[in-house]
C-alpha atoms as a PDB file:
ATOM      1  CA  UNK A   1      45.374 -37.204   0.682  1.00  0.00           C
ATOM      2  CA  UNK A   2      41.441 -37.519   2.245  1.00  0.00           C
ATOM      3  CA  UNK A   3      39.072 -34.984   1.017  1.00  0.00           C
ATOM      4  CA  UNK A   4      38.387 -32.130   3.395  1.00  0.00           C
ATOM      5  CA  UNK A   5      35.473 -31.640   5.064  1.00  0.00           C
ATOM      6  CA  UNK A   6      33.147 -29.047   5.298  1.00  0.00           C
ATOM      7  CA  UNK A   7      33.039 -27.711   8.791  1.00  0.00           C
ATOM      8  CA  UNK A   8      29.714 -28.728  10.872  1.00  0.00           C
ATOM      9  CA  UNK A   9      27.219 -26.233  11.894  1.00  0.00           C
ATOM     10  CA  UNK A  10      28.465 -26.442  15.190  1.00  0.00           C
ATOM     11  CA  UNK A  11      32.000 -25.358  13.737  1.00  0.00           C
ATOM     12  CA  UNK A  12      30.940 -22.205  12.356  1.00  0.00           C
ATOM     13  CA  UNK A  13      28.070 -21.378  14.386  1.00  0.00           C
ATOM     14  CA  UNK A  14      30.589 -20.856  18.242  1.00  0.00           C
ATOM     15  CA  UNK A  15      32.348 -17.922  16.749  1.00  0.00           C
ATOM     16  CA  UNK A  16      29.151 -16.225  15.756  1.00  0.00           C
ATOM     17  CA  UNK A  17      27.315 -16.383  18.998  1.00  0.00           C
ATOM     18  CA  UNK A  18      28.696 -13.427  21.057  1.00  0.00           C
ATOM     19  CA  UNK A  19      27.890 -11.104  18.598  1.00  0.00           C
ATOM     20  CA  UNK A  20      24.707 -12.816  17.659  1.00  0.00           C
ATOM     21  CA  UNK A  21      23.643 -12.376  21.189  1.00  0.00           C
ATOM     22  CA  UNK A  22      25.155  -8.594  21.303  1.00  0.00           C
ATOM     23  CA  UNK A  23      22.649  -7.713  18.156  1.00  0.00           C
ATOM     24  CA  UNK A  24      19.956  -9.624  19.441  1.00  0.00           C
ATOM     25  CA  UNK A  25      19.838  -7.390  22.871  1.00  0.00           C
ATOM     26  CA  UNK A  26      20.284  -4.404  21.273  1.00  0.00           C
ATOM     27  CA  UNK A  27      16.881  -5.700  18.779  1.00  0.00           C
ATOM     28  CA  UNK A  28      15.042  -6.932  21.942  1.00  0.00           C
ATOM     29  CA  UNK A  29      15.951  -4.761  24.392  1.00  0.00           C
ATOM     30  CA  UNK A  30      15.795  -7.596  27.273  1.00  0.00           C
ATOM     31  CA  UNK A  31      18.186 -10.572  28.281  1.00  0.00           C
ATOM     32  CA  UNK A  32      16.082 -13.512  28.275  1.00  0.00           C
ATOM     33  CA  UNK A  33      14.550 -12.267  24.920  1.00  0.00           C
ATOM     34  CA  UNK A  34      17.398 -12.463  23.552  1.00  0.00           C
ATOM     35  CA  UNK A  35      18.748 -15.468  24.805  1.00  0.00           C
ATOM     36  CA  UNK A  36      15.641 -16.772  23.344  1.00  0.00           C
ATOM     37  CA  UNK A  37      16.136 -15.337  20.269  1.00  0.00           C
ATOM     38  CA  UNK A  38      19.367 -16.601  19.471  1.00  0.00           C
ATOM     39  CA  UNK A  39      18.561 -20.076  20.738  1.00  0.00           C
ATOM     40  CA  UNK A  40      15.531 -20.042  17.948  1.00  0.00           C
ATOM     41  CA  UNK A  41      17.905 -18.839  15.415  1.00  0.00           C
ATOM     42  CA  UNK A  42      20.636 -21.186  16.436  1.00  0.00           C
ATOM     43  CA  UNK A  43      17.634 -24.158  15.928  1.00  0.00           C
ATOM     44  CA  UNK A  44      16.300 -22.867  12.569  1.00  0.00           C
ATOM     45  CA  UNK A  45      19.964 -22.592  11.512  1.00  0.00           C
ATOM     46  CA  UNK A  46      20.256 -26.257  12.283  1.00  0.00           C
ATOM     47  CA  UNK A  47      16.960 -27.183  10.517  1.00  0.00           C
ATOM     48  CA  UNK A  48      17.962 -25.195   7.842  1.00  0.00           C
ATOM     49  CA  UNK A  49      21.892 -25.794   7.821  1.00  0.00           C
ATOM     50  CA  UNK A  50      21.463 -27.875   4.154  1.00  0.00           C
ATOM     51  CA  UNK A  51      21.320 -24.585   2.897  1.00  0.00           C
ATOM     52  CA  UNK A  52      23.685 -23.112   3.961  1.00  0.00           C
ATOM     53  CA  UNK A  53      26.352 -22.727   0.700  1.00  0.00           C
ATOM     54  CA  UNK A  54      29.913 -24.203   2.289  1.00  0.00           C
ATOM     55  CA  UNK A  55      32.631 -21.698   1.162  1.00  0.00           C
ATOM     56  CA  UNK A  56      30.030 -18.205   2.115  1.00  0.00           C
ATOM     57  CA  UNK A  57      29.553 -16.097   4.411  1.00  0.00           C
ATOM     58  CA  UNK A  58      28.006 -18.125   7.901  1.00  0.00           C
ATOM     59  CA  UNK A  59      27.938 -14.953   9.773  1.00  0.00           C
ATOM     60  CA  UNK A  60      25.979 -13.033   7.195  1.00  0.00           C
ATOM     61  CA  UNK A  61      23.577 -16.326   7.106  1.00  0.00           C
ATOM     62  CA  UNK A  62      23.292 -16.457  10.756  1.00  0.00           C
ATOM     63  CA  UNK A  63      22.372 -13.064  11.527  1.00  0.00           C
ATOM     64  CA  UNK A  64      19.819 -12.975   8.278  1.00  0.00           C
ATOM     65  CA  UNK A  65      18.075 -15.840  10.028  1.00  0.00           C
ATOM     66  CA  UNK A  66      18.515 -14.527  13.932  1.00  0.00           C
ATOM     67  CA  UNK A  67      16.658 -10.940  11.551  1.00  0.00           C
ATOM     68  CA  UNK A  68      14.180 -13.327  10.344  1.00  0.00           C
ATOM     69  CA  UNK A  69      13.278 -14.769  13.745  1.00  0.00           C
ATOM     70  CA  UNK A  70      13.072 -10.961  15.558  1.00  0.00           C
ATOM     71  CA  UNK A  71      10.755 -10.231  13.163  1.00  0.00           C
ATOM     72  CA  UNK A  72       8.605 -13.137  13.042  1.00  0.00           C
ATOM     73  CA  UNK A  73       8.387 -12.814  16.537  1.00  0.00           C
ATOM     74  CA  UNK A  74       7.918  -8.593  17.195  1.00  0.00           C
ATOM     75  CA  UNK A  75       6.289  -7.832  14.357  1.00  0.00           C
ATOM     76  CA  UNK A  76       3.155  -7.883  15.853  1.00  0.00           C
ATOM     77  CA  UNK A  77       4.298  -5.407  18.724  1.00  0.00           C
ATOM     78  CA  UNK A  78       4.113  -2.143  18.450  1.00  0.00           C
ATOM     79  CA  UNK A  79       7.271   0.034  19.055  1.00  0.00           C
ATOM     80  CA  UNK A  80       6.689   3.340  20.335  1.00  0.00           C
ATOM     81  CA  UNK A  81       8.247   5.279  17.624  1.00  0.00           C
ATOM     82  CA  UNK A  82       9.892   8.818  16.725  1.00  0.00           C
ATOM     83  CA  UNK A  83       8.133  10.811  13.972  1.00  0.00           C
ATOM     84  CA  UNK A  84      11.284  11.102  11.552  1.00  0.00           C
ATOM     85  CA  UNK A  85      10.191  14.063  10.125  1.00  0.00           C
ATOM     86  CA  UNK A  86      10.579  16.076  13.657  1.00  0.00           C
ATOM     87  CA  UNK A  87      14.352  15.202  13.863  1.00  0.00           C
ATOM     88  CA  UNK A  88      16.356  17.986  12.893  1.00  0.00           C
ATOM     89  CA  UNK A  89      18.956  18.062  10.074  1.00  0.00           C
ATOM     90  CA  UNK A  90      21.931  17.231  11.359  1.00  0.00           C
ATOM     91  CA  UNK A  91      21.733  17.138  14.912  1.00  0.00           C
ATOM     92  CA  UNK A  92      25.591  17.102  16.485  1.00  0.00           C
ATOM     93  CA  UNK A  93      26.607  19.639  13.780  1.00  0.00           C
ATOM     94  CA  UNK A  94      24.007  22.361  14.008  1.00  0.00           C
ATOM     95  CA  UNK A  95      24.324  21.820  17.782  1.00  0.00           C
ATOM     96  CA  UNK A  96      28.382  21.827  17.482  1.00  0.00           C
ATOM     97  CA  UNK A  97      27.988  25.071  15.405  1.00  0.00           C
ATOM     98  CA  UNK A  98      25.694  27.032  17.605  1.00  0.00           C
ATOM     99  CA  UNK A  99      27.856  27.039  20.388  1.00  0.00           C
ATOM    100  CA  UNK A 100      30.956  27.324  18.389  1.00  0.00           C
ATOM    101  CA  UNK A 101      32.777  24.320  18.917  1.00  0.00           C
ATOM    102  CA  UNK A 102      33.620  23.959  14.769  1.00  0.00           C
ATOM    103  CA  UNK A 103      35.943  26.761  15.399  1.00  0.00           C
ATOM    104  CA  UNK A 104      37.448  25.361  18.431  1.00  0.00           C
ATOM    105  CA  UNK A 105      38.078  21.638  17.627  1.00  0.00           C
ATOM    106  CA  UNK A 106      38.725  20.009  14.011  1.00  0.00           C
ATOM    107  CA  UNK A 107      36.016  17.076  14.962  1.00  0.00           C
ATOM    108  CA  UNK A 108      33.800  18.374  17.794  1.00  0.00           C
ATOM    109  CA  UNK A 109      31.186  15.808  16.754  1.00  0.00           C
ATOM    110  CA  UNK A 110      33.593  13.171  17.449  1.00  0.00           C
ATOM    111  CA  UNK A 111      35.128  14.977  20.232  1.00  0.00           C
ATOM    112  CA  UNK A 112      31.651  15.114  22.145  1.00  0.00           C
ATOM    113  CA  UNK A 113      31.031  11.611  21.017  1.00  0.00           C
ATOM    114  CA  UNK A 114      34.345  10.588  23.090  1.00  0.00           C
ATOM    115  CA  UNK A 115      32.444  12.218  26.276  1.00  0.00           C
ATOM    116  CA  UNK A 116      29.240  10.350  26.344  1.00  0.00           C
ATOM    117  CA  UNK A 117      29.878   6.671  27.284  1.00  0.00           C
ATOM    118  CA  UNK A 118      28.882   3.473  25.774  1.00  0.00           C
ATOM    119  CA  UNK A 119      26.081   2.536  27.932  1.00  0.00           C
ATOM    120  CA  UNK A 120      24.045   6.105  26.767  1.00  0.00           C
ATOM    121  CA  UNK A 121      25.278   5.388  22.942  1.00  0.00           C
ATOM    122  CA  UNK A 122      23.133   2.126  23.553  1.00  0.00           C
ATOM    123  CA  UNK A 123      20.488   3.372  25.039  1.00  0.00           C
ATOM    124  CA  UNK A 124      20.119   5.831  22.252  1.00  0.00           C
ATOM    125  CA  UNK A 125      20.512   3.046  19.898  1.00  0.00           C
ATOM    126  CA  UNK A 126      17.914   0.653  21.561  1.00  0.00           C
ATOM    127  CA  UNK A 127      15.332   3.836  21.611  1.00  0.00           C
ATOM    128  CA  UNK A 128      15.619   3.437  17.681  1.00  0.00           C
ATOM    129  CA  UNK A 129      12.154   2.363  16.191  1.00  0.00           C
ATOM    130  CA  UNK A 130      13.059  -1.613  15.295  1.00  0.00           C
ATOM    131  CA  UNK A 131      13.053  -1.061  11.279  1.00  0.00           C
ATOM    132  CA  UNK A 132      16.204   1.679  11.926  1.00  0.00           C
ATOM    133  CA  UNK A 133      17.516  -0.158  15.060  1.00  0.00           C
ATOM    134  CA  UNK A 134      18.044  -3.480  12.934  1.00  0.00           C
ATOM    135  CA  UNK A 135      19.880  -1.543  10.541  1.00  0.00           C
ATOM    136  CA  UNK A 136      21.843   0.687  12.800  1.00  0.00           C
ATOM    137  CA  UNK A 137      23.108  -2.425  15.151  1.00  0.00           C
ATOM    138  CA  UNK A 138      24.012  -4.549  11.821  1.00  0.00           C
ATOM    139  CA  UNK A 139      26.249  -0.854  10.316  1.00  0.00           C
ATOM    140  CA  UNK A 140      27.365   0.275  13.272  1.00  0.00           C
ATOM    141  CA  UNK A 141      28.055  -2.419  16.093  1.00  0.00           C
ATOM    142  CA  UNK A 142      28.030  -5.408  13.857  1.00  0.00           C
ATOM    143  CA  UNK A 143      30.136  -3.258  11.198  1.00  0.00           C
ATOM    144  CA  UNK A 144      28.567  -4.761   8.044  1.00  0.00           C
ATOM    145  CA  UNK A 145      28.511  -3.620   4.506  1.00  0.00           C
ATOM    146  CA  UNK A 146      25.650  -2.168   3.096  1.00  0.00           C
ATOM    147  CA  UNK A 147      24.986  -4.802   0.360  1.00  0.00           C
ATOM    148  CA  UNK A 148      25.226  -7.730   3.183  1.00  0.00           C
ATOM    149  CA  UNK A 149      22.776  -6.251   5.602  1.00  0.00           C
ATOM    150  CA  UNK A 150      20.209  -6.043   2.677  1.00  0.00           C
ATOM    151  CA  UNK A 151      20.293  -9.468   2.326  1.00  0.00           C
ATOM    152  CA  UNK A 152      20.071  -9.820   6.167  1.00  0.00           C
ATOM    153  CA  UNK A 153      16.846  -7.824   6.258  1.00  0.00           C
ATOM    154  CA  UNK A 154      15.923  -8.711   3.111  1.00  0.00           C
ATOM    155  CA  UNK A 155      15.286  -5.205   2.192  1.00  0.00           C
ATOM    156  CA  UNK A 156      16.431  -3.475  -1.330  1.00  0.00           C
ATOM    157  CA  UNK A 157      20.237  -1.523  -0.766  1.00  0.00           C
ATOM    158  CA  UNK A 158      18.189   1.580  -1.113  1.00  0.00           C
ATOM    159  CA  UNK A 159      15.991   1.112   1.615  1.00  0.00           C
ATOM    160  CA  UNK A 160      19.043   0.022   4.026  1.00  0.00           C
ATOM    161  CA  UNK A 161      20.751   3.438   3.004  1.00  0.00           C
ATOM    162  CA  UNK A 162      17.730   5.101   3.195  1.00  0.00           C
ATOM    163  CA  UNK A 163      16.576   3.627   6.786  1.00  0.00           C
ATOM    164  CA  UNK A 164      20.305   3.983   8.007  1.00  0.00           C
ATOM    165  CA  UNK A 165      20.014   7.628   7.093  1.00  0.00           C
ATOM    166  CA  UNK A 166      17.111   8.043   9.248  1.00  0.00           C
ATOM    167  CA  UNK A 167      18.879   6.231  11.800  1.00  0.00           C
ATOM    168  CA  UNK A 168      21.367   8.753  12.238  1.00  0.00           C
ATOM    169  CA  UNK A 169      19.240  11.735  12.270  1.00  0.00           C
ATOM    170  CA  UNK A 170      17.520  10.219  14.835  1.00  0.00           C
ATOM    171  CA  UNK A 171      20.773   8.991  17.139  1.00  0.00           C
ATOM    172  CA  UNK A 172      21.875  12.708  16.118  1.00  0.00           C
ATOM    173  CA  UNK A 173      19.239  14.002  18.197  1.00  0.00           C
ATOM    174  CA  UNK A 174      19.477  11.693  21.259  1.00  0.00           C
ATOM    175  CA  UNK A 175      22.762  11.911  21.523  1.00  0.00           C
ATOM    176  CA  UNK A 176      22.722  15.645  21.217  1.00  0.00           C
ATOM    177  CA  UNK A 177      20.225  15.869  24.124  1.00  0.00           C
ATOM    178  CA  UNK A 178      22.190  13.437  26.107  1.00  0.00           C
ATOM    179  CA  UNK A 179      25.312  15.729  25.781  1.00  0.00           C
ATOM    180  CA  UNK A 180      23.165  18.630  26.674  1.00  0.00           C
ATOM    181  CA  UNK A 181      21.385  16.894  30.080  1.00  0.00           C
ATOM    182  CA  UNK A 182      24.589  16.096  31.242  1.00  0.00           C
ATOM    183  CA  UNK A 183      26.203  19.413  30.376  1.00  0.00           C
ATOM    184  CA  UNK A 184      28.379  18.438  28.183  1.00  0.00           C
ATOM    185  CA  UNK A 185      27.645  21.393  26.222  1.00  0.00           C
ATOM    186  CA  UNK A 186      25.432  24.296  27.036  1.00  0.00           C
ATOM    187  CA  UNK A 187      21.999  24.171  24.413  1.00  0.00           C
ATOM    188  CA  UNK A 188      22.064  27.852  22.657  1.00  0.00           C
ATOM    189  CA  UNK A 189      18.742  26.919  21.069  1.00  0.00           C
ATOM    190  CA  UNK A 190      17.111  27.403  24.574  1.00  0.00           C
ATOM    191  CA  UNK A 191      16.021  23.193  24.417  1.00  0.00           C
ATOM    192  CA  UNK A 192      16.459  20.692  22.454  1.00  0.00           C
ATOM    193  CA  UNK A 193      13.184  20.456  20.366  1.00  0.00           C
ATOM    194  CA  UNK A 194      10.871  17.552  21.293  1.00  0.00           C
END
């Protein structure tokens, strides 16, 4: 019986692109950036493929190095950024609260989220400042575990936790004031604060 072979880079990396290119728009907020992005990826993955440990977890390797490459290549632009500190405990559910909806429905959080479509989710999501966007697009679109997107981002499990938690506040409040611009529900607060 021959020996099996380990599949090629080639192999492993076709299944991984679509998504690689889905996270790397969301990071770069632009098409040709990311095409770019993944195409320098795809190379250093190439380069680099010797190290790649047969048997693991090519997706996980990919997107660490397509994370690598964003930030070797942003890091040096600035992102205009929201001040954490003015983004209110927890958006959706105060809001949900103040107008009564917890009363009403069992989930009204996820019943609002069902009436805002995917194209203002995004948008909220690519508003992100880059260290909580990375984060958010690896948990939430990518659907990774915790421990695996600290070794993406090469960042300690309690700073992904931590930087996922200000993720949310943050997409709390966008997505609150999206609901509220298109009337989805009324603002009792008299605005959303800025």
């Amino acid at each position: 019986m021959p020996a099996e072979t380990a599949p090629g880079i080639e192999a492993l990396l076709l299944p991984v692109l679509d998504h690689a290119y889905a996270y790397a728009l969301r990071l770069t907020r632009d098409r040709p950036d990311a095409e770019d992005l993944v195409q320098e990826a795809a190379l250093a993955a190439c380069k680099g493929f010797a190290t790649f440990q047969a048997g693991t977890n090519f997706r996980r390797w990919f997107f660490q190095i397509l994370t690598n490459c964003f930030y070797a290549r942003h890091r040096k632009r600035r992102v205009d950024e929201l001040a954490v500190e003015d983004v209110d405990d927890p958006q959706l559910y105060d809001g949900a609260e103040s107008l009564g909806l917890l009363q009403q429905e069992a989930d009204p959080a996820g019943s609002l989220m069902a009436r805002i479509d995917r194209e203002a989710i995004d948008g909220a999501l690519q508003r992100l400042p880059e260290e909580f966007r990375v984060v958010a697009a690896l948990y939430f679109i990518e659907d990774l575990k915790y421990a695996d997107i600290a070794l993406i981002v090469g960042a300690p499990l309690g700073t992904v936790r931590s930087r996922l938690h200000r993720a949310r506040r943050i997409l709390q409040q966008e997505l609150w004031r999206i609901a509220v611009d298109r009337g989805l529900v009324g603002d009792s607060r008299g605005g959303v604060t800025e």
